[in-house]
C-alpha atoms as a PDB file:
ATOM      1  CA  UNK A   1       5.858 -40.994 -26.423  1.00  0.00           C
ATOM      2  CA  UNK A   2       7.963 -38.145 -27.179  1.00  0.00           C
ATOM      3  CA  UNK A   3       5.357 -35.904 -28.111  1.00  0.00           C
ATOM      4  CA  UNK A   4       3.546 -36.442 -25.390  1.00  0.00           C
ATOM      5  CA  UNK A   5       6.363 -36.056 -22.769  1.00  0.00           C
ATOM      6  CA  UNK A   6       7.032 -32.667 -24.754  1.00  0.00           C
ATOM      7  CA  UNK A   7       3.293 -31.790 -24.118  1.00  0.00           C
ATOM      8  CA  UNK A   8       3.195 -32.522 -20.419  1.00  0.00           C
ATOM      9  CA  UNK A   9       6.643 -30.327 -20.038  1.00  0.00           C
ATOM     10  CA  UNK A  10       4.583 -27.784 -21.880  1.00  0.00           C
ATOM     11  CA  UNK A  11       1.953 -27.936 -19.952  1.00  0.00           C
ATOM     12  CA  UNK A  12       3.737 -28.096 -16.595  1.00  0.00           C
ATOM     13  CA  UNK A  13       5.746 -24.596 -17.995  1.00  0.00           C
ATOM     14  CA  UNK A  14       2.358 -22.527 -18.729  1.00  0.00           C
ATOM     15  CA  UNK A  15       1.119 -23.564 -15.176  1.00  0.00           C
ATOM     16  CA  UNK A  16       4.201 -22.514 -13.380  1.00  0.00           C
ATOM     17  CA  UNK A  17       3.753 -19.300 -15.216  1.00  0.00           C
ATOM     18  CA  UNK A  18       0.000 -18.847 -14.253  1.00  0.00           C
ATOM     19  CA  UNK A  19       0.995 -19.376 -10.754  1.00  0.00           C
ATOM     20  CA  UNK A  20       3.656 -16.831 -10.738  1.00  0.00           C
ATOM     21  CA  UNK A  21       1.061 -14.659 -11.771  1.00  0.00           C
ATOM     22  CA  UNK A  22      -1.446 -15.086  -9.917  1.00  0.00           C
ATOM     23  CA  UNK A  23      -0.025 -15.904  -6.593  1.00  0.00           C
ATOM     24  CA  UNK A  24       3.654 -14.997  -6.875  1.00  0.00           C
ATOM     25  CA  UNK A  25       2.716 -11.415  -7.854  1.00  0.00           C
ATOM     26  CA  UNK A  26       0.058 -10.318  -4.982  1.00  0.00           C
ATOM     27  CA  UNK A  27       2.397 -11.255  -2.159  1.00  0.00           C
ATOM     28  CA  UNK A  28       5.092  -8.775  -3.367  1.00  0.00           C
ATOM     29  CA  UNK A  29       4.785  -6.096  -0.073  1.00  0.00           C
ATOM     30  CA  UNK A  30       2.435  -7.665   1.604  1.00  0.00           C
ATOM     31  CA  UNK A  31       2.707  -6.468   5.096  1.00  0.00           C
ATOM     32  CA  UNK A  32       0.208  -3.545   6.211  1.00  0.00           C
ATOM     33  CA  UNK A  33       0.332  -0.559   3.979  1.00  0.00           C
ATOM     34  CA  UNK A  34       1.896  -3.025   0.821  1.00  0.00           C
ATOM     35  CA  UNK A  35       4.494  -0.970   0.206  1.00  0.00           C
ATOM     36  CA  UNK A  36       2.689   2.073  -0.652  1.00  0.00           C
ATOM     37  CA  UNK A  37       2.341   5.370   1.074  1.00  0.00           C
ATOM     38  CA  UNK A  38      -1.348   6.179   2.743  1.00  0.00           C
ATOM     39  CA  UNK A  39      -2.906   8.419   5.316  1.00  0.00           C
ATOM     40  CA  UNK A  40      -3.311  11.660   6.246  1.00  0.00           C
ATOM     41  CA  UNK A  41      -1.173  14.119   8.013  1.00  0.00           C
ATOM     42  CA  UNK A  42      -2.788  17.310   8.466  1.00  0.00           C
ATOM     43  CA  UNK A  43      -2.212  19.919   6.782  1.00  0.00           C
ATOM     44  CA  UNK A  44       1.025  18.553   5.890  1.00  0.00           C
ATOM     45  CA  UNK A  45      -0.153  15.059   3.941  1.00  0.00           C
ATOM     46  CA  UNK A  46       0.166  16.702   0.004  1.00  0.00           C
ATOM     47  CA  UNK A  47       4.453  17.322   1.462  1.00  0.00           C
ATOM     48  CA  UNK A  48       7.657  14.792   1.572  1.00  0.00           C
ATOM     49  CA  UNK A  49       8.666  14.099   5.144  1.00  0.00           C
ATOM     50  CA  UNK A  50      12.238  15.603   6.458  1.00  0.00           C
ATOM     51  CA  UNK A  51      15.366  13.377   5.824  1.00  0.00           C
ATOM     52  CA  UNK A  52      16.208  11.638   8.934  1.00  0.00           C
ATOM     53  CA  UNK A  53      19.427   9.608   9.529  1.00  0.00           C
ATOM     54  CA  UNK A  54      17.591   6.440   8.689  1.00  0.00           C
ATOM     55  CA  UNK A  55      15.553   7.887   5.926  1.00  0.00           C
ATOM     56  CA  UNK A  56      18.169   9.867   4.428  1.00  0.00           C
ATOM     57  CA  UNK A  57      16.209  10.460   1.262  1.00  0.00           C
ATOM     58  CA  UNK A  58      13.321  11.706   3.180  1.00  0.00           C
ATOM     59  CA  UNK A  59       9.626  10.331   2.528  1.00  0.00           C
ATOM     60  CA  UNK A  60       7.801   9.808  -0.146  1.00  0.00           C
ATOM     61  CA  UNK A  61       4.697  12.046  -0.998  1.00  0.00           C
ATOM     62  CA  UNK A  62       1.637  10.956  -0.306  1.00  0.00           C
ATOM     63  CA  UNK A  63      -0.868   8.089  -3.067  1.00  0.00           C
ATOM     64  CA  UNK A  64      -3.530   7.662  -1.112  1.00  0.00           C
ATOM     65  CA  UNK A  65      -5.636  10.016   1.230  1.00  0.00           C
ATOM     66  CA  UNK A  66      -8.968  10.881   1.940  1.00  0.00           C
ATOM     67  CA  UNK A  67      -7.408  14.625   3.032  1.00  0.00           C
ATOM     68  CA  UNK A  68      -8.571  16.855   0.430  1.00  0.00           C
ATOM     69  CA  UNK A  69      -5.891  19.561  -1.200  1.00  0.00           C
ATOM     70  CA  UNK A  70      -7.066  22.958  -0.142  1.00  0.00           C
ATOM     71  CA  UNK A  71      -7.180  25.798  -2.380  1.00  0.00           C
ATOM     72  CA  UNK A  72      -4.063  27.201  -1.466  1.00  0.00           C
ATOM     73  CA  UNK A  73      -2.526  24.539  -2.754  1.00  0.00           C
ATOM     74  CA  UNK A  74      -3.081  25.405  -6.450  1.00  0.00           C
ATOM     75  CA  UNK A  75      -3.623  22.856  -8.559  1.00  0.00           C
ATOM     76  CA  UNK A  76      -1.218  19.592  -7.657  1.00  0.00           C
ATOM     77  CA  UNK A  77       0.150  17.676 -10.439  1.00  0.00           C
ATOM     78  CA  UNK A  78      -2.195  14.290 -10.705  1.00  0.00           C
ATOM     79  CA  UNK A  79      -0.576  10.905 -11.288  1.00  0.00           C
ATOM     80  CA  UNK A  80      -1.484   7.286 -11.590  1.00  0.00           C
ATOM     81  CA  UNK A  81      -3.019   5.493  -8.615  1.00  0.00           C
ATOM     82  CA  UNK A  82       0.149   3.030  -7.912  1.00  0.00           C
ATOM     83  CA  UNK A  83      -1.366  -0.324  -8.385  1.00  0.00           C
ATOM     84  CA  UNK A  84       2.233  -2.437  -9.554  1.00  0.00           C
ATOM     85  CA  UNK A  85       1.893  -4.335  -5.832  1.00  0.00           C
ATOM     86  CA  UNK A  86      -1.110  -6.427  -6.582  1.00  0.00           C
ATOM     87  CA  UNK A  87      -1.760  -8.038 -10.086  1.00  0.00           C
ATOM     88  CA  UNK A  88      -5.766  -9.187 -10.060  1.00  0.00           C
ATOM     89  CA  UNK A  89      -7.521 -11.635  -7.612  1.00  0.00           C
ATOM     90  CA  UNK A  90     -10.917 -13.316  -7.195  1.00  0.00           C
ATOM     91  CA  UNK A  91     -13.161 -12.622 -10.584  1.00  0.00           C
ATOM     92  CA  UNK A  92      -9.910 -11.707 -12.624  1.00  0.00           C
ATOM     93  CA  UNK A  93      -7.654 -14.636 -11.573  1.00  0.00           C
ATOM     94  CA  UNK A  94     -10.418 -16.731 -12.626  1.00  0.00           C
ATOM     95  CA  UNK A  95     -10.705 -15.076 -16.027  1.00  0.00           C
ATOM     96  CA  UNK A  96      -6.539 -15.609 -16.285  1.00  0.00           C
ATOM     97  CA  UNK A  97      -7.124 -19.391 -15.190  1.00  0.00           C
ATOM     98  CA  UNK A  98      -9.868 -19.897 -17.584  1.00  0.00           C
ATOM     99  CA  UNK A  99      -8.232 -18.605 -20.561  1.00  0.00           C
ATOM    100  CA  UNK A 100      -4.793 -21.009 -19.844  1.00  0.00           C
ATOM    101  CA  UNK A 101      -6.879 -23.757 -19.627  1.00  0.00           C
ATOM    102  CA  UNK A 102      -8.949 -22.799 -22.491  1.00  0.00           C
ATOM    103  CA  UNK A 103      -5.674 -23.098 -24.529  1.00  0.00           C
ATOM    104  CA  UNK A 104      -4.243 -26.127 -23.057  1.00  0.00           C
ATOM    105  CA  UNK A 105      -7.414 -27.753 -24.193  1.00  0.00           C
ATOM    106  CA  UNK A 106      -6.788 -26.266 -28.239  1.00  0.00           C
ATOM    107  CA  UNK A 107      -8.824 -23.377 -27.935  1.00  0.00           C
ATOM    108  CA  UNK A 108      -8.217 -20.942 -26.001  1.00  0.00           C
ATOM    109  CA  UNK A 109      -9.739 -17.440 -25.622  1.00  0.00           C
ATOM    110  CA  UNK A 110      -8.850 -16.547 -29.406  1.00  0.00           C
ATOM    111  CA  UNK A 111      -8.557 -20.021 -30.976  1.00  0.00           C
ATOM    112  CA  UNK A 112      -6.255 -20.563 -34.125  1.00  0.00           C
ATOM    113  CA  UNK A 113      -3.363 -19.947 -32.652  1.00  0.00           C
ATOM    114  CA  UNK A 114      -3.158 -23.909 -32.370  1.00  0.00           C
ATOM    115  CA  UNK A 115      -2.915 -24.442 -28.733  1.00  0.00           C
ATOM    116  CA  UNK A 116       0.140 -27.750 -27.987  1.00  0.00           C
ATOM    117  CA  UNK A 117       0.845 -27.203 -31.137  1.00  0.00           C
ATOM    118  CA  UNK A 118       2.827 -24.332 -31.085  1.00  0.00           C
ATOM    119  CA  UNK A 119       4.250 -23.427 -27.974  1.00  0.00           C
ATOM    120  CA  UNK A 120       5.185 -19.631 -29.000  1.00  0.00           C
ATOM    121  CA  UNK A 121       1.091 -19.284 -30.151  1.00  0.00           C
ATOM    122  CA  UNK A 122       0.420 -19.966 -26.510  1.00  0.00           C
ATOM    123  CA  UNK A 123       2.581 -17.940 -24.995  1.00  0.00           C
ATOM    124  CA  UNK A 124       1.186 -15.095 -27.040  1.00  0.00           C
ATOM    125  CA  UNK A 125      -2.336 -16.150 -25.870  1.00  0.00           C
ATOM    126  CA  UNK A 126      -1.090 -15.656 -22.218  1.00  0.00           C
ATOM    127  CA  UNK A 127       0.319 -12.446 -22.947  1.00  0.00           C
ATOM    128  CA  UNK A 128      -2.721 -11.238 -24.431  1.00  0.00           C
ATOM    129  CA  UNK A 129      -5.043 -12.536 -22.037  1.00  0.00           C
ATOM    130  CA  UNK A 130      -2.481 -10.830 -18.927  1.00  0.00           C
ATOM    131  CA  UNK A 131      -2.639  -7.380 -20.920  1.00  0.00           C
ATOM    132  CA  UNK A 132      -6.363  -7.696 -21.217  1.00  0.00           C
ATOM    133  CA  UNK A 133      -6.870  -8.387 -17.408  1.00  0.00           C
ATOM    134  CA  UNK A 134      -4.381  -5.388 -16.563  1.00  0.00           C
ATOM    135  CA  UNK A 135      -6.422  -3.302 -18.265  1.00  0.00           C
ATOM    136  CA  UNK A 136      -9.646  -4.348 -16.946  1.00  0.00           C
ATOM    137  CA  UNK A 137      -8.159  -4.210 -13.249  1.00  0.00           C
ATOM    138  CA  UNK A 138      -7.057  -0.391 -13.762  1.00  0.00           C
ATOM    139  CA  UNK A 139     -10.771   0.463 -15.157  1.00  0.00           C
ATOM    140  CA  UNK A 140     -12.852  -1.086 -12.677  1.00  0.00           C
ATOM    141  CA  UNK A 141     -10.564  -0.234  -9.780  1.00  0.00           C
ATOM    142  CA  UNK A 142     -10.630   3.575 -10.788  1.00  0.00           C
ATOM    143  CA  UNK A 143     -14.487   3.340 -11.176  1.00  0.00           C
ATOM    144  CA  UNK A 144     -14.758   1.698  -7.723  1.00  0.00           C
ATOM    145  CA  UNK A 145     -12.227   4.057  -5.876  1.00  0.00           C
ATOM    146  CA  UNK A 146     -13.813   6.188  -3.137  1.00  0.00           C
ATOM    147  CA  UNK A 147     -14.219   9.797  -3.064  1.00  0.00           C
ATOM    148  CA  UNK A 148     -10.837  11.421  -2.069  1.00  0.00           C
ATOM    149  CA  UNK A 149      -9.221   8.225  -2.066  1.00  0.00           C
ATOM    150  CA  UNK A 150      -6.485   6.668  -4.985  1.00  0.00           C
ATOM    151  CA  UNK A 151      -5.679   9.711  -6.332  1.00  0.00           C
ATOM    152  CA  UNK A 152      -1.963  10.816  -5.534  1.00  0.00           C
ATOM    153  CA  UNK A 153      -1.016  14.144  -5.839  1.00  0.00           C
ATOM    154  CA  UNK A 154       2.507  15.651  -6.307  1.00  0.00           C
ATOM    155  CA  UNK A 155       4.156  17.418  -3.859  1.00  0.00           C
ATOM    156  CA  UNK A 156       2.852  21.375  -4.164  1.00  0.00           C
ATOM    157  CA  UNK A 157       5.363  24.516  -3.012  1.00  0.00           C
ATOM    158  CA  UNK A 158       3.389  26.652  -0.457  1.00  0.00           C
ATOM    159  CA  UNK A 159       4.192  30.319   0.164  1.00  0.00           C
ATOM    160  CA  UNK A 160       4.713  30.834   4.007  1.00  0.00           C
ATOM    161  CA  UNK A 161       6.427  27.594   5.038  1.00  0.00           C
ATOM    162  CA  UNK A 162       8.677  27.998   7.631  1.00  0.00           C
ATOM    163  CA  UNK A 163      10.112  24.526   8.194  1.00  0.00           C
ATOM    164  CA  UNK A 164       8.620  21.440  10.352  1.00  0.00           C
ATOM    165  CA  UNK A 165       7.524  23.559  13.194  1.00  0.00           C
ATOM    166  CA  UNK A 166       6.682  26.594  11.199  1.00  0.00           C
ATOM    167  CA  UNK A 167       3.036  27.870   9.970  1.00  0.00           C
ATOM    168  CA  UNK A 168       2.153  25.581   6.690  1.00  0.00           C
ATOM    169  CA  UNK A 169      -0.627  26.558   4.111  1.00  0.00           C
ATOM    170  CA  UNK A 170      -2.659  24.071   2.621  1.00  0.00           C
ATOM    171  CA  UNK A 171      -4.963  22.605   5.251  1.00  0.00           C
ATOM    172  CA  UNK A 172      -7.461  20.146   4.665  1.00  0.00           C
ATOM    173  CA  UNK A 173     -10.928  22.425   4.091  1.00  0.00           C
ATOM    174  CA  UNK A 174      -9.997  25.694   2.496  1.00  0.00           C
ATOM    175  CA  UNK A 175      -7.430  26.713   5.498  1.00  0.00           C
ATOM    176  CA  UNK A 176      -4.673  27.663   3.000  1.00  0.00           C
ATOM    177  CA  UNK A 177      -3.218  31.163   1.714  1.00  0.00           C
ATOM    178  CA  UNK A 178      -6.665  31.459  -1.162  1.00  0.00           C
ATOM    179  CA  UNK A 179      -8.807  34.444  -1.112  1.00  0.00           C
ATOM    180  CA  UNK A 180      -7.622  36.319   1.731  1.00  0.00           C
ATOM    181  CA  UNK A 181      -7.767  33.265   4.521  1.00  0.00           C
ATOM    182  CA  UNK A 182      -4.586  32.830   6.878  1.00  0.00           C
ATOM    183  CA  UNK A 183      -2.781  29.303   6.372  1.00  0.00           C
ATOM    184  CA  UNK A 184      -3.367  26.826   9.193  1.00  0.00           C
ATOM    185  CA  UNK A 185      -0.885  27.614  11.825  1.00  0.00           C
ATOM    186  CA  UNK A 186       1.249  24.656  13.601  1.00  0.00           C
ATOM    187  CA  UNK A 187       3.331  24.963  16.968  1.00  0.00           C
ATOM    188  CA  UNK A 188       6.257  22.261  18.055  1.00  0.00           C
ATOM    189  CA  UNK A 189       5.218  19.048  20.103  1.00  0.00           C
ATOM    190  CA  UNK A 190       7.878  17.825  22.062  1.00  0.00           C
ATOM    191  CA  UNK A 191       8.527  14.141  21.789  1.00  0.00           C
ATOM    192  CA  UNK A 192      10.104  12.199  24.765  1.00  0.00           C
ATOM    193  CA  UNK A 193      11.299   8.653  25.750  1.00  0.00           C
ATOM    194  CA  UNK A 194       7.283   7.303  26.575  1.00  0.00           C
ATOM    195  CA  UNK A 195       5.900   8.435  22.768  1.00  0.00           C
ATOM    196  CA  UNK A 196       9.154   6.586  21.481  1.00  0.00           C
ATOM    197  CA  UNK A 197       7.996   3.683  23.155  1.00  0.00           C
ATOM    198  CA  UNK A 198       4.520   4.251  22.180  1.00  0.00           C
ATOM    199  CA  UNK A 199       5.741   4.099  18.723  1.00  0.00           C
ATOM    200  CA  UNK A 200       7.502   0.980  18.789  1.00  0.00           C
ATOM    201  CA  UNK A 201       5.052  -0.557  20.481  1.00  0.00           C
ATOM    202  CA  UNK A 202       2.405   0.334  18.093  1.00  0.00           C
ATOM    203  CA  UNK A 203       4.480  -0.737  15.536  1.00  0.00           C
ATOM    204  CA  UNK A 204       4.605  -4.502  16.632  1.00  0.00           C
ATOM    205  CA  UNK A 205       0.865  -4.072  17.867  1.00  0.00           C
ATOM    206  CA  UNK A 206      -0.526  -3.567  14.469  1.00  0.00           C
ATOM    207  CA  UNK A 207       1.835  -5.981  12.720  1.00  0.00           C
ATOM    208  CA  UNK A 208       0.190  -8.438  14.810  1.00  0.00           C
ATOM    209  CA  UNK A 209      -3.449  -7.432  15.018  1.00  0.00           C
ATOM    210  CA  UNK A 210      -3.022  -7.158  10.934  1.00  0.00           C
ATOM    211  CA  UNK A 211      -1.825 -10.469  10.840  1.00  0.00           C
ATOM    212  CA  UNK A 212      -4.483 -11.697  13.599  1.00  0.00           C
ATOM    213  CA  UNK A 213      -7.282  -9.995  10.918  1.00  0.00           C
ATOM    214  CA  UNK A 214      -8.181  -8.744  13.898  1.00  0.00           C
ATOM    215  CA  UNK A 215      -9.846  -5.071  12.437  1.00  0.00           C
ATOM    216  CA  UNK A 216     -11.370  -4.607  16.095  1.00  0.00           C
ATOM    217  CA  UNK A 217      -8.155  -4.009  17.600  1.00  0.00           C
ATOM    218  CA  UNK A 218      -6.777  -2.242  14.037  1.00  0.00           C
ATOM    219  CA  UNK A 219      -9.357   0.588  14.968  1.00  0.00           C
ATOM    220  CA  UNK A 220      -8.144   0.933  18.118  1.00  0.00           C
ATOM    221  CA  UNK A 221      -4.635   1.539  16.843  1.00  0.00           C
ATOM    222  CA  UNK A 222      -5.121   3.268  13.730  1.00  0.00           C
ATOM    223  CA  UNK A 223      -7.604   6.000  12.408  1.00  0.00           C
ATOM    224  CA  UNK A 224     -10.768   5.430  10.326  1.00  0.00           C
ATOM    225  CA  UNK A 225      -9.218   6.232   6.872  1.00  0.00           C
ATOM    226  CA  UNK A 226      -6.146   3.445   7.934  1.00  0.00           C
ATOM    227  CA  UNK A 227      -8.292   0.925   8.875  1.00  0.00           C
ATOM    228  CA  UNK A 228     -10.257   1.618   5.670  1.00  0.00           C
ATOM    229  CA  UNK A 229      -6.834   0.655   3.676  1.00  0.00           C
ATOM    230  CA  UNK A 230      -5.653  -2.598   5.657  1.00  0.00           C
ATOM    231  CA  UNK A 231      -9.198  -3.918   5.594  1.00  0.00           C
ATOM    232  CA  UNK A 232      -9.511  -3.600   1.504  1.00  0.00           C
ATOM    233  CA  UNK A 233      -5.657  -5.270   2.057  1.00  0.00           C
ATOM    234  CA  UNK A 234      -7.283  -8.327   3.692  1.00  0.00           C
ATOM    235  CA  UNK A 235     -10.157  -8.403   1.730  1.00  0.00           C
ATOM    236  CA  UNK A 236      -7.949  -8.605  -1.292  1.00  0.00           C
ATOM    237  CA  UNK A 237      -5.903 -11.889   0.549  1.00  0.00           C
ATOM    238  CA  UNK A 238      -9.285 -13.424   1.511  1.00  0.00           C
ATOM    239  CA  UNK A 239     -10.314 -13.397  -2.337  1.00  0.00           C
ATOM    240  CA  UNK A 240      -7.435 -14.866  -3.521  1.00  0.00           C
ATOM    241  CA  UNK A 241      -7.737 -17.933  -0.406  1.00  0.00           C
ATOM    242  CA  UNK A 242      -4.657 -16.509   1.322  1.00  0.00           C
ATOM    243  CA  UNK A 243      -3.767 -14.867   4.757  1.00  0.00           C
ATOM    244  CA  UNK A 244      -1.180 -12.883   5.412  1.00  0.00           C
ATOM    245  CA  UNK A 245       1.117 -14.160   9.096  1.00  0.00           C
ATOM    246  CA  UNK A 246       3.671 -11.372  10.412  1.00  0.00           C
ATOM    247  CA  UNK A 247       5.535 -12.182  13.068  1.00  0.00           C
ATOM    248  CA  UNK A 248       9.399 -11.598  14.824  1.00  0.00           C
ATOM    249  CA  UNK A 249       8.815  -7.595  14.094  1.00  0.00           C
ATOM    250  CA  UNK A 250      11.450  -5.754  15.592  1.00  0.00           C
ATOM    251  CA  UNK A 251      12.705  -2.115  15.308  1.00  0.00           C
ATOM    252  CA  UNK A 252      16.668  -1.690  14.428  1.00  0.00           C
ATOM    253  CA  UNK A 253      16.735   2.134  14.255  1.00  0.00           C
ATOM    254  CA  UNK A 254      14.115   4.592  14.822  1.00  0.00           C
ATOM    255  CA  UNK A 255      14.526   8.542  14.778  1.00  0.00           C
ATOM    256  CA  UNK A 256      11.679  11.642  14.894  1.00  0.00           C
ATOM    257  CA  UNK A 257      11.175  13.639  11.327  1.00  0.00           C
ATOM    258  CA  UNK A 258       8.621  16.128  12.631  1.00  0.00           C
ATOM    259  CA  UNK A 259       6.196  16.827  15.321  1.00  0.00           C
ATOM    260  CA  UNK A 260       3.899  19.442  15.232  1.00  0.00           C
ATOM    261  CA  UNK A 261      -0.061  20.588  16.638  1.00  0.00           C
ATOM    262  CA  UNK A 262      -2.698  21.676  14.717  1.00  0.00           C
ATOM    263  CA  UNK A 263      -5.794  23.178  16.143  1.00  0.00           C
ATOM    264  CA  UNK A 264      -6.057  19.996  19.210  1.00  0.00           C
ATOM    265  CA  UNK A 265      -4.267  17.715  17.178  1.00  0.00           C
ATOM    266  CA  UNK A 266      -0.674  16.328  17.768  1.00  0.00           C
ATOM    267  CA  UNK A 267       1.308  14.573  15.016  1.00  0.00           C
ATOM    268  CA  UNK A 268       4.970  12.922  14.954  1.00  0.00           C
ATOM    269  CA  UNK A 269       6.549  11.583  11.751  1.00  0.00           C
ATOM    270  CA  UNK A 270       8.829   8.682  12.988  1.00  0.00           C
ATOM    271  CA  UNK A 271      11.155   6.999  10.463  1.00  0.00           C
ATOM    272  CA  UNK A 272      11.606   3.636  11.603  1.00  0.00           C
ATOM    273  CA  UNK A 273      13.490   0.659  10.007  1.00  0.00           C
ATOM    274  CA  UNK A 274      12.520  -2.659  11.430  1.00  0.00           C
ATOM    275  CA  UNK A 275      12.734  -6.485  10.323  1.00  0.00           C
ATOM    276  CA  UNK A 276       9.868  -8.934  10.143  1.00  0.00           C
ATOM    277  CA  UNK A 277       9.080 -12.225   9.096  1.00  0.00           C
ATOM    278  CA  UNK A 278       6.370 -12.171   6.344  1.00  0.00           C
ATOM    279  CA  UNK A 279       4.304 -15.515   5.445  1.00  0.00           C
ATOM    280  CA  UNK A 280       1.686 -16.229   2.903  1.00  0.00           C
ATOM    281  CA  UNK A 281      -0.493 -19.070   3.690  1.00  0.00           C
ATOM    282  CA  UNK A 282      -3.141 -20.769   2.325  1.00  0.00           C
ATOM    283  CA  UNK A 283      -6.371 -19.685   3.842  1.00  0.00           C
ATOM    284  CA  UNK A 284      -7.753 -23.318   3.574  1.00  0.00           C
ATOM    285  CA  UNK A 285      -4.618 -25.709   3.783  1.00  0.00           C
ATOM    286  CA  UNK A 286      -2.131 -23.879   5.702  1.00  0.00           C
ATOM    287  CA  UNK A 287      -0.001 -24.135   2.942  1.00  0.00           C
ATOM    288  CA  UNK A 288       3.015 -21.674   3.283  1.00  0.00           C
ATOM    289  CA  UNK A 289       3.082 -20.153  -0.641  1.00  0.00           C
ATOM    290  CA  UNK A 290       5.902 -17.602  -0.090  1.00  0.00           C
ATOM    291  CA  UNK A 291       7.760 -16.637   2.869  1.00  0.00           C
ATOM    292  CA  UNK A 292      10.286 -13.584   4.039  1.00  0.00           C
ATOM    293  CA  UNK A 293      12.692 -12.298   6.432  1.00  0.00           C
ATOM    294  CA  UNK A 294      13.546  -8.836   5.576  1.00  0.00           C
ATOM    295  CA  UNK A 295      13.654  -5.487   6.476  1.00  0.00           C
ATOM    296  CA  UNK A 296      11.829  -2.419   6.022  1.00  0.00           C
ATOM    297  CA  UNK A 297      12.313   1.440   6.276  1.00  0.00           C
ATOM    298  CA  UNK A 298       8.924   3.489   6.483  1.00  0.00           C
ATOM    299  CA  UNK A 299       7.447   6.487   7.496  1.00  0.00           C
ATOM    300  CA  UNK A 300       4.761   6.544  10.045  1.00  0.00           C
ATOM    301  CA  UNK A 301       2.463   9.244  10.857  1.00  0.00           C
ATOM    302  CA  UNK A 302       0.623   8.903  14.410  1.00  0.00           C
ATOM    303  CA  UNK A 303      -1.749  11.462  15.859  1.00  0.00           C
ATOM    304  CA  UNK A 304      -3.267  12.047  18.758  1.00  0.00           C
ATOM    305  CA  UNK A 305      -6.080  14.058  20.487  1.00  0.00           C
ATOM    306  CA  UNK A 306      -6.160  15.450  24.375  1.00  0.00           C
ATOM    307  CA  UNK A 307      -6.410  12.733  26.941  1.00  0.00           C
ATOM    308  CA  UNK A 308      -6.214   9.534  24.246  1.00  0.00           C
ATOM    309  CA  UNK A 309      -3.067   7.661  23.055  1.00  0.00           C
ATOM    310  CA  UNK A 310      -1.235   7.881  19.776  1.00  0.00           C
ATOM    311  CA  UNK A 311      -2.799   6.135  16.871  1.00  0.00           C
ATOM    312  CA  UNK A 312      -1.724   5.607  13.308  1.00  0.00           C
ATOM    313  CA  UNK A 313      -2.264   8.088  10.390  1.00  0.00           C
ATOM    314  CA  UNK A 314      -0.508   7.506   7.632  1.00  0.00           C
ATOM    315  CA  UNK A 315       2.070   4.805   6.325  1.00  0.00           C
ATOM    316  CA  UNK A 316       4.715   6.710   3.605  1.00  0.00           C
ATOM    317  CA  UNK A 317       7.674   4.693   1.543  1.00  0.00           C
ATOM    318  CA  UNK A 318      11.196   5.960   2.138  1.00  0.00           C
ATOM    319  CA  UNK A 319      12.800   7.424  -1.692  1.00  0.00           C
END
């Protein structure tokens, strides 16, 4: 009786731990953008928004963009694709499943390790199997990245800079200081009290349509290349039988890092920290699996062109 009361307290302990990792993990950031920084800005997306008063470290630089480095910016230092917000889903949380209960059954995916019989040979079965499905994840996600997207580049020093208003090299399509061209120039925008509203309002607008699923009315608020990023984002929570509900967003403090034109293009950096309510629920059950009430200081990038309304760029993390 004792043995088996030990076994079922074993077993109970490996399936807490396959649940923390693979639901526990995923939901880690999981409003739009996860946490990461994404988008494009012009000929500024490869450099670090200003410091604001509430981003006082200024912004991070940019992971994901489908903005190509120009020339002029030399050759920017490459780095992993930041993946530590999501740990597997669908085919891979399977795999993990299959191999825990492959081992609570006495075999497991390596056999002789014992299975019940020695809790510590398990554990080490776990371990391997989560190493082996890390590294799987990082091969076929690199191999199924799209062109000019994933790959983060640090930030690059360009000759002719003359702070947020000034000319900047380094535009996207060969428009920086390489082989004779001029750099891209940029004039000031002027940002008043009806884009600051825009802002905020977008902000709540696409918490909600993101939370909706709603990628009709994501496009409408958002770019192409944003809209690429939150659909993969509930793609991922679909897989895994989850959705993602946001909901009492509200902006505490909110101040402009740049604004600037290029060619017919306006941009404005806001830094805005806001709180929200963040809910996993089961896609099929409406069970709640994790639930949030935090806050969150980011950078957002919105553009706009003559005659239309400012739409989302680019998402960046605060340092």
């Amino acid at each position: 009786m004792l043995t088996q009361i030990s076994r079922r307290r074993r077993v109970a302990a490996l399936l807490a731990l396959a649940t923390a990792l693979t639901v526990a993990a995923p939901v880690v950031e999981a409003r739009p953008g996860g946490g990461g920084s994404m988008g494009s800005r012009g000929s500024r997306t490869f450099n670090a928004p200003s410091a604001t008063p509430t981003a006082p470290g200024g912004g991070m630089t940019m992971q994901r963009s489908q903005t190509a480095p120009s020339p002029g910016m030399g050759s920017p230092g490459m780095q992993a694709p930041a993946q530590g917000r999501r740990f597997g889903g669908g085919f891979f949380a399977g795999l993990l499943g299959a191999g825990l209960i492959g081992a609570l059954l006495g075999g497991g995916f390596f056999g002789g390790l014992g299975g019940l019989a020695s809790m510590i040979g398990l554990l080490f079965q776990v371990g391997l199997v989560v190493l082996v499905v890390m590294m799987a994840l990082r091969f076929f996600r690199r191999r199924n990245e799209p062109a000019g997207a994933g790959a983060p580049y640090a930030r690059s020093s360009l000759d002719g800079q003359q702070g947020p208003a000034g000319p900047v090299g380094g535009a996207p399509g060969g428009a920086g200081m390489f082989g004779g061209q001029r750099p891209r120039q940029t004039r000031p925008v002027q940002i008043g009290p009806n884009d600051y509203q825009a802002f905020e309002r977008l902000l709540g607008d696409i918490q909600e349509a993101y939370s909706r699923e709603d990628r009709v009315t994501l496009g409408n608020l958002s770019t192409p290349e944003m809209v690429s990023y939150f659909d993969e984002e509930l793609r991922n929570n679909a897989s895994r039988g989850v959705v993602n509900k946001i909901s009492d967003v509200k902006l505490l403090q909110g101040d402009l890092a740049e604004a600037w034109a290029e060619d017919r293009t306006e941009y404005a950096t806001v830094a805005m920290r806001y709180a929200l309510k963040d809910v996993m629920v089961e896609r099929a059950g409406g069970r709640i699996v994790s639930t949030d009430s935090s806050e969150a200081t980011e950078l957002w990038t919105f553009q706009r062109q003559p005659g239309r309304g400012w739409v989302l760029s680019a998402i960046q993390q605060t340092r």
